[in-house]
PDB file of N, CA and C in Angstrom:
ATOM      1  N   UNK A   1      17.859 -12.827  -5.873  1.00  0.00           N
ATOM      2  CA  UNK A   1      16.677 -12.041  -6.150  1.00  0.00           C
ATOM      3  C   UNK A   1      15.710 -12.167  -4.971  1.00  0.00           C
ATOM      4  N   UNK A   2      15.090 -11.174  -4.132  1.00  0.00           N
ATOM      5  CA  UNK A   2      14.165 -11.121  -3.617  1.00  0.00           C
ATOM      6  C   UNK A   2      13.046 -10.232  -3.866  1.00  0.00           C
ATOM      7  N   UNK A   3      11.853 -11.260  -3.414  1.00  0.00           N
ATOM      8  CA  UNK A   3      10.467 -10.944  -4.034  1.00  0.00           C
ATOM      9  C   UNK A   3       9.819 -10.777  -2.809  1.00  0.00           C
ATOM     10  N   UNK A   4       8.948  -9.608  -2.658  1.00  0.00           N
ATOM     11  CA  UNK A   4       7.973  -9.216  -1.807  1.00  0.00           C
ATOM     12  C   UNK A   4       6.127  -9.113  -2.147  1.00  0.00           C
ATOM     13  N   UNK A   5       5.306 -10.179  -1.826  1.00  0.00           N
ATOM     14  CA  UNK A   5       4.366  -9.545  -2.399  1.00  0.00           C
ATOM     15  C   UNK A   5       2.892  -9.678  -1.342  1.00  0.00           C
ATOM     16  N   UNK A   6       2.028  -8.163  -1.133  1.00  0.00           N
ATOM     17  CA  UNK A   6       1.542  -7.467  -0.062  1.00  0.00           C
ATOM     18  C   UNK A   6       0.492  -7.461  -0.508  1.00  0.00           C
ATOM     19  N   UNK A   7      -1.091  -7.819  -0.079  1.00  0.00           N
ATOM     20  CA  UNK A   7      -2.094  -7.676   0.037  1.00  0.00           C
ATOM     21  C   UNK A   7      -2.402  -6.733   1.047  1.00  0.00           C
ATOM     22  N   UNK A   8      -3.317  -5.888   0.416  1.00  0.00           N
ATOM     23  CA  UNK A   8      -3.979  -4.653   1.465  1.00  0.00           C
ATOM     24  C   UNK A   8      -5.517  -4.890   0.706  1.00  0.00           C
ATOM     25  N   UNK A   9      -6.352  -4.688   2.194  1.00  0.00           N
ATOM     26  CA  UNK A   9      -7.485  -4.157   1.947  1.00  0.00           C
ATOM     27  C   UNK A   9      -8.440  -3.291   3.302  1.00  0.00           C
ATOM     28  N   UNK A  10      -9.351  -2.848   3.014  1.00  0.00           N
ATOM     29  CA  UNK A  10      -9.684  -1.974   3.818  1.00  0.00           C
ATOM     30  C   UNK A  10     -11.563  -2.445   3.718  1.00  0.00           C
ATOM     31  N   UNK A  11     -12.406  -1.545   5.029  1.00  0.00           N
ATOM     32  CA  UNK A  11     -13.267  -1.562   5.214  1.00  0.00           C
ATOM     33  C   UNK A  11     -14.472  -1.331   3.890  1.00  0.00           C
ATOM     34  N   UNK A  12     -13.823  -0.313   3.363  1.00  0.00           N
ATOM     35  CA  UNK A  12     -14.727   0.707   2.477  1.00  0.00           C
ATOM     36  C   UNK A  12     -13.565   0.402   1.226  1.00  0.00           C
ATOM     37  N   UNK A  13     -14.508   0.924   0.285  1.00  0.00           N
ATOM     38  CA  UNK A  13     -13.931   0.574  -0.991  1.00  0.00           C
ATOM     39  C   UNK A  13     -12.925   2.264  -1.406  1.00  0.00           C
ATOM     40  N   UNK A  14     -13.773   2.882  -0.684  1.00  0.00           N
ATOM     41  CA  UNK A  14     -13.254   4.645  -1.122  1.00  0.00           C
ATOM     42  C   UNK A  14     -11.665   4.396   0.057  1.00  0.00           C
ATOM     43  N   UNK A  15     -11.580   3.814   1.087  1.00  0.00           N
ATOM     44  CA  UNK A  15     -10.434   3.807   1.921  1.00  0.00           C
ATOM     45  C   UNK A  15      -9.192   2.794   1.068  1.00  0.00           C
ATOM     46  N   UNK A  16      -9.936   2.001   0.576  1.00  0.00           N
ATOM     47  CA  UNK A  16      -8.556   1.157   0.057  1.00  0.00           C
ATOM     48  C   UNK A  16      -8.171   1.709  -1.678  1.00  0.00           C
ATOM     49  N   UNK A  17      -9.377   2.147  -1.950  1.00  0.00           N
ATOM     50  CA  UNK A  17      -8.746   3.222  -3.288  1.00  0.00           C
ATOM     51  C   UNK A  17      -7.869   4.322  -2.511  1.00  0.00           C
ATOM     52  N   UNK A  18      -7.870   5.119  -1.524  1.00  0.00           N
ATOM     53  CA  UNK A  18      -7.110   5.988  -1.441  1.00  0.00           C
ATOM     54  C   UNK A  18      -5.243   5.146  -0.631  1.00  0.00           C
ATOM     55  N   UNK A  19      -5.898   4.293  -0.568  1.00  0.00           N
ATOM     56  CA  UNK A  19      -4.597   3.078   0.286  1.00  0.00           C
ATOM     57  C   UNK A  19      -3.531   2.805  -1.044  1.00  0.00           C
ATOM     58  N   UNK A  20      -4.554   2.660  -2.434  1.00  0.00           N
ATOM     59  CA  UNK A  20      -3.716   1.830  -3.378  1.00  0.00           C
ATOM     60  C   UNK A  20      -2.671   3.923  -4.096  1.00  0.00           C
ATOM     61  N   UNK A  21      -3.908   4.646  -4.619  1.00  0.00           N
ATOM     62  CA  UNK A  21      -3.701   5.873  -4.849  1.00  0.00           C
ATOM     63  C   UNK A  21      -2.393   6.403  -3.875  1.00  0.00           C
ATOM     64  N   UNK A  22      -2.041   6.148  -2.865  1.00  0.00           N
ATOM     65  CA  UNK A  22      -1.140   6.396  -2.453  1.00  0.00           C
ATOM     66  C   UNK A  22       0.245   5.663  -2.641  1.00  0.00           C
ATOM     67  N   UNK A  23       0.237   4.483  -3.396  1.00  0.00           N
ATOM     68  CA  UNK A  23       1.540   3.872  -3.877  1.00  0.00           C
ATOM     69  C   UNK A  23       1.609   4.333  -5.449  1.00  0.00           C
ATOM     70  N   UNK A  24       0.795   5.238  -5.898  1.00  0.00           N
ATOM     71  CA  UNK A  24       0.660   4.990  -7.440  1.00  0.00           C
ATOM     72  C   UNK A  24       1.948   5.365  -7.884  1.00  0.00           C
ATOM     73  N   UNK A  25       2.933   6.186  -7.483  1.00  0.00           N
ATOM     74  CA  UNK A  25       3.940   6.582  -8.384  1.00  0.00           C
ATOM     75  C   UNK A  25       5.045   5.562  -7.992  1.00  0.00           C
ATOM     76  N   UNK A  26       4.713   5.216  -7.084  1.00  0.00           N
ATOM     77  CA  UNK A  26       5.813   3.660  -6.648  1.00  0.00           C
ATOM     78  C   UNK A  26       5.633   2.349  -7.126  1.00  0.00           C
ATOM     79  N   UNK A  27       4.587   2.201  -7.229  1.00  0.00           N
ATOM     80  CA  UNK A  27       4.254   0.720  -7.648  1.00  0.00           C
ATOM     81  C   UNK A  27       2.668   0.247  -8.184  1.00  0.00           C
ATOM     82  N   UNK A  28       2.688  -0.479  -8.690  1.00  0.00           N
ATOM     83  CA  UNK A  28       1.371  -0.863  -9.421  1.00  0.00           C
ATOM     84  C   UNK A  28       0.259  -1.722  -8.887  1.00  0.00           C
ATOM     85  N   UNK A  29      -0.429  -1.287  -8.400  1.00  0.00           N
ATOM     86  CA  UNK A  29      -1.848  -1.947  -7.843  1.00  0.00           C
ATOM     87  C   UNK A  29      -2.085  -3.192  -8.344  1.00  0.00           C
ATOM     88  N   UNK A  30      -2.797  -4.407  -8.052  1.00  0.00           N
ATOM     89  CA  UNK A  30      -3.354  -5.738  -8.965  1.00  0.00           C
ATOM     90  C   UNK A  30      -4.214  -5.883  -7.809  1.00  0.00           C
ATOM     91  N   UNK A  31      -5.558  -5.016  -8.612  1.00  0.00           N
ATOM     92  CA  UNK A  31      -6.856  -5.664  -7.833  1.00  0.00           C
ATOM     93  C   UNK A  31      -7.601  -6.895  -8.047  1.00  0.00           C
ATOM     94  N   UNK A  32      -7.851  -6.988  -6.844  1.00  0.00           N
ATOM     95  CA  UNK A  32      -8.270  -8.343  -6.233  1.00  0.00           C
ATOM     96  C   UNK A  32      -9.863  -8.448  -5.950  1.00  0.00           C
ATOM     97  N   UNK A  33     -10.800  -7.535  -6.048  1.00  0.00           N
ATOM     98  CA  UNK A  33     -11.633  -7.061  -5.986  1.00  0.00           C
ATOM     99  C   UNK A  33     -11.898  -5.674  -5.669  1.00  0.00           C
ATOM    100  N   UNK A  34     -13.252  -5.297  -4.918  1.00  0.00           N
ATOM    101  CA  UNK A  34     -13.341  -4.116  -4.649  1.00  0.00           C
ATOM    102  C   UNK A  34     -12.784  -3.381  -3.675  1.00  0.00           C
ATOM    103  N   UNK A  35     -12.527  -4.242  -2.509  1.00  0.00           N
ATOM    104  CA  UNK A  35     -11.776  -3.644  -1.093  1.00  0.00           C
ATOM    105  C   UNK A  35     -10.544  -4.090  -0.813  1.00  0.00           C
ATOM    106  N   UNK A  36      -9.752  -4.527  -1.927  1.00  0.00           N
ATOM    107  CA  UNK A  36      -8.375  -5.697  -2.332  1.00  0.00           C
ATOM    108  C   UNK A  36      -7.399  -5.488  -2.758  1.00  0.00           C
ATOM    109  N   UNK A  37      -6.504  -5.019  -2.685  1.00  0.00           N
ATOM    110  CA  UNK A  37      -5.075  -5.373  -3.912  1.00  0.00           C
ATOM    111  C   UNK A  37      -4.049  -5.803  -3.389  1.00  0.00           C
ATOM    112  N   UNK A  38      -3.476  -5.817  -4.086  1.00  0.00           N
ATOM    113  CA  UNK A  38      -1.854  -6.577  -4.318  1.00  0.00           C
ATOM    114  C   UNK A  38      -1.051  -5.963  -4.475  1.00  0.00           C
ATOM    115  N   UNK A  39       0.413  -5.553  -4.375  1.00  0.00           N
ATOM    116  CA  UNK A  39       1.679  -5.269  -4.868  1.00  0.00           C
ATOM    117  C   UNK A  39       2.687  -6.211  -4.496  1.00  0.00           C
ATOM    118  N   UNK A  40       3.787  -6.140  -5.480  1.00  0.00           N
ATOM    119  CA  UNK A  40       4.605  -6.957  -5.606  1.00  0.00           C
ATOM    120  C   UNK A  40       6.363  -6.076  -5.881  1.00  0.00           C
ATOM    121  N   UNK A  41       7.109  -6.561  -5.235  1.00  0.00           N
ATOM    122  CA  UNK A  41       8.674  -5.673  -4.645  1.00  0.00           C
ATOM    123  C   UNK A  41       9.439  -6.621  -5.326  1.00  0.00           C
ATOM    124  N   UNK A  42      10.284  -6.569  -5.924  1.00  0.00           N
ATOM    125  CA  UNK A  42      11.500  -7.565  -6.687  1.00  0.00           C
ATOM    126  C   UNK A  42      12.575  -6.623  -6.391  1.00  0.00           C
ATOM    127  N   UNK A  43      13.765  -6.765  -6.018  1.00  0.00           N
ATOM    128  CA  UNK A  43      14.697  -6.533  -5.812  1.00  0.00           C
ATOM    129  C   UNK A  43      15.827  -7.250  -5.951  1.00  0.00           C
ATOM    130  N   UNK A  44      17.309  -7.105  -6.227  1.00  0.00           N
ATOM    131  CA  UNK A  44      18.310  -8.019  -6.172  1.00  0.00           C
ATOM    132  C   UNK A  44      18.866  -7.878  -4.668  1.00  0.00           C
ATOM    133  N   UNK A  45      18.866  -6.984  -4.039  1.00  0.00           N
ATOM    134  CA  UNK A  45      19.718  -7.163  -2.458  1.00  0.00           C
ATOM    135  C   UNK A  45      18.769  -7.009  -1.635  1.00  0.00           C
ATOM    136  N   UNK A  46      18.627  -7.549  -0.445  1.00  0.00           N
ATOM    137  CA  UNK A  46      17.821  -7.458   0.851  1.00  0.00           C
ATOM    138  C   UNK A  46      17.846  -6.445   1.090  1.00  0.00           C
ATOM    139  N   UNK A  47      18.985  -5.246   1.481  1.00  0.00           N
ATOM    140  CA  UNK A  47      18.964  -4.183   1.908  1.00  0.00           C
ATOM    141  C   UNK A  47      18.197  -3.482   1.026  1.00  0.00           C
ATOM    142  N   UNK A  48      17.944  -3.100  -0.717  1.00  0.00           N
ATOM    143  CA  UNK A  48      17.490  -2.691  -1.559  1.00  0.00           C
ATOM    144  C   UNK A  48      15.924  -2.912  -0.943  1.00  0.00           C
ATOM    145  N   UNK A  49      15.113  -4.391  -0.953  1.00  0.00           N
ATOM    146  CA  UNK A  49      14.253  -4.807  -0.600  1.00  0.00           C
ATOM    147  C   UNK A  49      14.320  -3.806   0.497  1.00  0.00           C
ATOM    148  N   UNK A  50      14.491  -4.012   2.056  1.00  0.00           N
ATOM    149  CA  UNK A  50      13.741  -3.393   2.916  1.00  0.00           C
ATOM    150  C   UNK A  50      13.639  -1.589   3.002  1.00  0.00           C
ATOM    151  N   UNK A  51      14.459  -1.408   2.507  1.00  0.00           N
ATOM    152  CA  UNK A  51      14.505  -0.022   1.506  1.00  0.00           C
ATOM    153  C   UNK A  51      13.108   0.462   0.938  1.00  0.00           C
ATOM    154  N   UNK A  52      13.082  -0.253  -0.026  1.00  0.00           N
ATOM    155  CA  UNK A  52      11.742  -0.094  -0.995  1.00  0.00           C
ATOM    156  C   UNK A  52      10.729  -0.380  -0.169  1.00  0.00           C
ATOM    157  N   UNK A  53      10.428  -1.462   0.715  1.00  0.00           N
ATOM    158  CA  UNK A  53       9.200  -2.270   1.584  1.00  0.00           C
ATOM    159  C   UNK A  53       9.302  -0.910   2.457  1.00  0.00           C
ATOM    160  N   UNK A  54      10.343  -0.264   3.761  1.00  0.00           N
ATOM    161  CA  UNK A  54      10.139   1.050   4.291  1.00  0.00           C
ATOM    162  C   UNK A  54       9.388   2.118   3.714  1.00  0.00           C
ATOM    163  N   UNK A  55       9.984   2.127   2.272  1.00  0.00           N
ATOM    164  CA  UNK A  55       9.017   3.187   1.557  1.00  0.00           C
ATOM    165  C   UNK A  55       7.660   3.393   1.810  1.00  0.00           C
ATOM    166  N   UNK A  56       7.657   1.943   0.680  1.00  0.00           N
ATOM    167  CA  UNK A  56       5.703   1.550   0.392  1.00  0.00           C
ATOM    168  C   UNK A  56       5.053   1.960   1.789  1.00  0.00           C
ATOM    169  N   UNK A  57       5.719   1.239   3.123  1.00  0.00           N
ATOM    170  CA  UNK A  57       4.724   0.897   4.274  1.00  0.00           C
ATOM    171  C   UNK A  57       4.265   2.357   4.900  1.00  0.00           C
ATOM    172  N   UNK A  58       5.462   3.096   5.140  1.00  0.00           N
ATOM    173  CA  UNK A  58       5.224   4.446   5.389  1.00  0.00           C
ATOM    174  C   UNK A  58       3.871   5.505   4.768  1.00  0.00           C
ATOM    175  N   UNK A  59       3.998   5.270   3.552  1.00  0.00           N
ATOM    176  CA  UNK A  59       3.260   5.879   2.355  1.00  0.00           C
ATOM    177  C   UNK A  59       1.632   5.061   2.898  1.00  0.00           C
ATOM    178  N   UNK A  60       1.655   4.024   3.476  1.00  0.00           N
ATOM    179  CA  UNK A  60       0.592   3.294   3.472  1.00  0.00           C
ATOM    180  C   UNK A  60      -0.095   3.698   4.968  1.00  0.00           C
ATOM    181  N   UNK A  61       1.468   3.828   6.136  1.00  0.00           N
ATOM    182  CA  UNK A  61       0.953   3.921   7.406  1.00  0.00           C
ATOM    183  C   UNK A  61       0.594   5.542   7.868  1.00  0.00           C
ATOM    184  N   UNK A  62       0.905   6.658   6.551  1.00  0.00           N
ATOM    185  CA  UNK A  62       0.371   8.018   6.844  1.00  0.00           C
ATOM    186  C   UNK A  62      -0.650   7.918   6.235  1.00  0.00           C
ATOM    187  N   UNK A  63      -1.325   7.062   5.150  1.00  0.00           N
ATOM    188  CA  UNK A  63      -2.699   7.409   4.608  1.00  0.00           C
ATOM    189  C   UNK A  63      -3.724   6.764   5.537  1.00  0.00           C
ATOM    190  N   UNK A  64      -3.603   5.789   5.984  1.00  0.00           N
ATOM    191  CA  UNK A  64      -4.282   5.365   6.840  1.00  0.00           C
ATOM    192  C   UNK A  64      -4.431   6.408   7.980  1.00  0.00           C
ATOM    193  N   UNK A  65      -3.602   7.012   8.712  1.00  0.00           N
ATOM    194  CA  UNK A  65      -3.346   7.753   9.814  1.00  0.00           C
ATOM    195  C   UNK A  65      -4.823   8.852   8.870  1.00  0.00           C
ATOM    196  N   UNK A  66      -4.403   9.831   8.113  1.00  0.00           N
ATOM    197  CA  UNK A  66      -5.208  10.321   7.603  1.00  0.00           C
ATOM    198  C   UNK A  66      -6.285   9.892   7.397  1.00  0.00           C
ATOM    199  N   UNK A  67      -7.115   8.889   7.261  1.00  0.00           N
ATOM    200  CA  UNK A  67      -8.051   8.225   6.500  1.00  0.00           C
ATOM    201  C   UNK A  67      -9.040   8.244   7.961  1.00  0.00           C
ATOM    202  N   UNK A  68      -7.944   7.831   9.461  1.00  0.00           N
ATOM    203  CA  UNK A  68      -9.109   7.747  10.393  1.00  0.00           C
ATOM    204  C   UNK A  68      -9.061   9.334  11.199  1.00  0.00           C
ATOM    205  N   UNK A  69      -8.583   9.851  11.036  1.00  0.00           N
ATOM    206  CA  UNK A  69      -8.367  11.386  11.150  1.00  0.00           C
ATOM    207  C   UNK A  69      -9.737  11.761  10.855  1.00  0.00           C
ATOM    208  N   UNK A  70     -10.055  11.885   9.237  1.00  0.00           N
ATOM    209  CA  UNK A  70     -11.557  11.757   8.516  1.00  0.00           C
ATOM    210  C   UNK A  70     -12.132  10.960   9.019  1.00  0.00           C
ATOM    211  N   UNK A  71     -12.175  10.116   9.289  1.00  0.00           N
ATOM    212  CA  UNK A  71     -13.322   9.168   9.575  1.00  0.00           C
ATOM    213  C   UNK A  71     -13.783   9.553  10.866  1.00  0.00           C
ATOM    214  N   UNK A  72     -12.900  10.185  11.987  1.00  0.00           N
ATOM    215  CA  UNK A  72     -13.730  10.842  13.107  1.00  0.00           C
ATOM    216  C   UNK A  72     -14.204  12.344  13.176  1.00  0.00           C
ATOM    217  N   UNK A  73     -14.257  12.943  12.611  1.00  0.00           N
ATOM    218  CA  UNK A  73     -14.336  14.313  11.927  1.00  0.00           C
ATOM    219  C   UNK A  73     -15.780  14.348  11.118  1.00  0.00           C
ATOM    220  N   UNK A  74     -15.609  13.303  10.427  1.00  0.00           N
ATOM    221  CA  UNK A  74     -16.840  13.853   9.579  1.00  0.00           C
ATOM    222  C   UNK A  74     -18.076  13.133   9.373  1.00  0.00           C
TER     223      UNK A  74
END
């Protein structure tokens, strides 16, 4: 069994809500406070694991991309 588990947080509280909002149909948030959370990856095979971890990070490294897109724009 392998276990993965990822703390994200961000500057602004509206950036790491849209950080967590972007894993919602994948996985379940466990906030940690206001600019904070957690997720957690269980898998039985490594390959399965970095599979799923590729997913999440992607999903995480285009919202961000977006997020400072906005942030110089507006």
């Amino acid at each position: 069994m392998w276990q993965l588990t990822l703390e994200i947080s961000s500057e602004s509280t509206t950036d790491t809500k849209a950080l967590a909002a972007c894993l919602a149909t994948d996985c379940d948030a466990n906030w940690l406070g206001d600019n904070q959370f957690q997720i957690s990856l269980t898998e039985q095979n490594a390959k399965d694991m970095r599979a799923m971890w590729n997913t999440r990070l992607r999903g995480l490294i285009a919202t961000d991309s977006v997020l400072k897109v906005f942030g110089k724009h507006s």
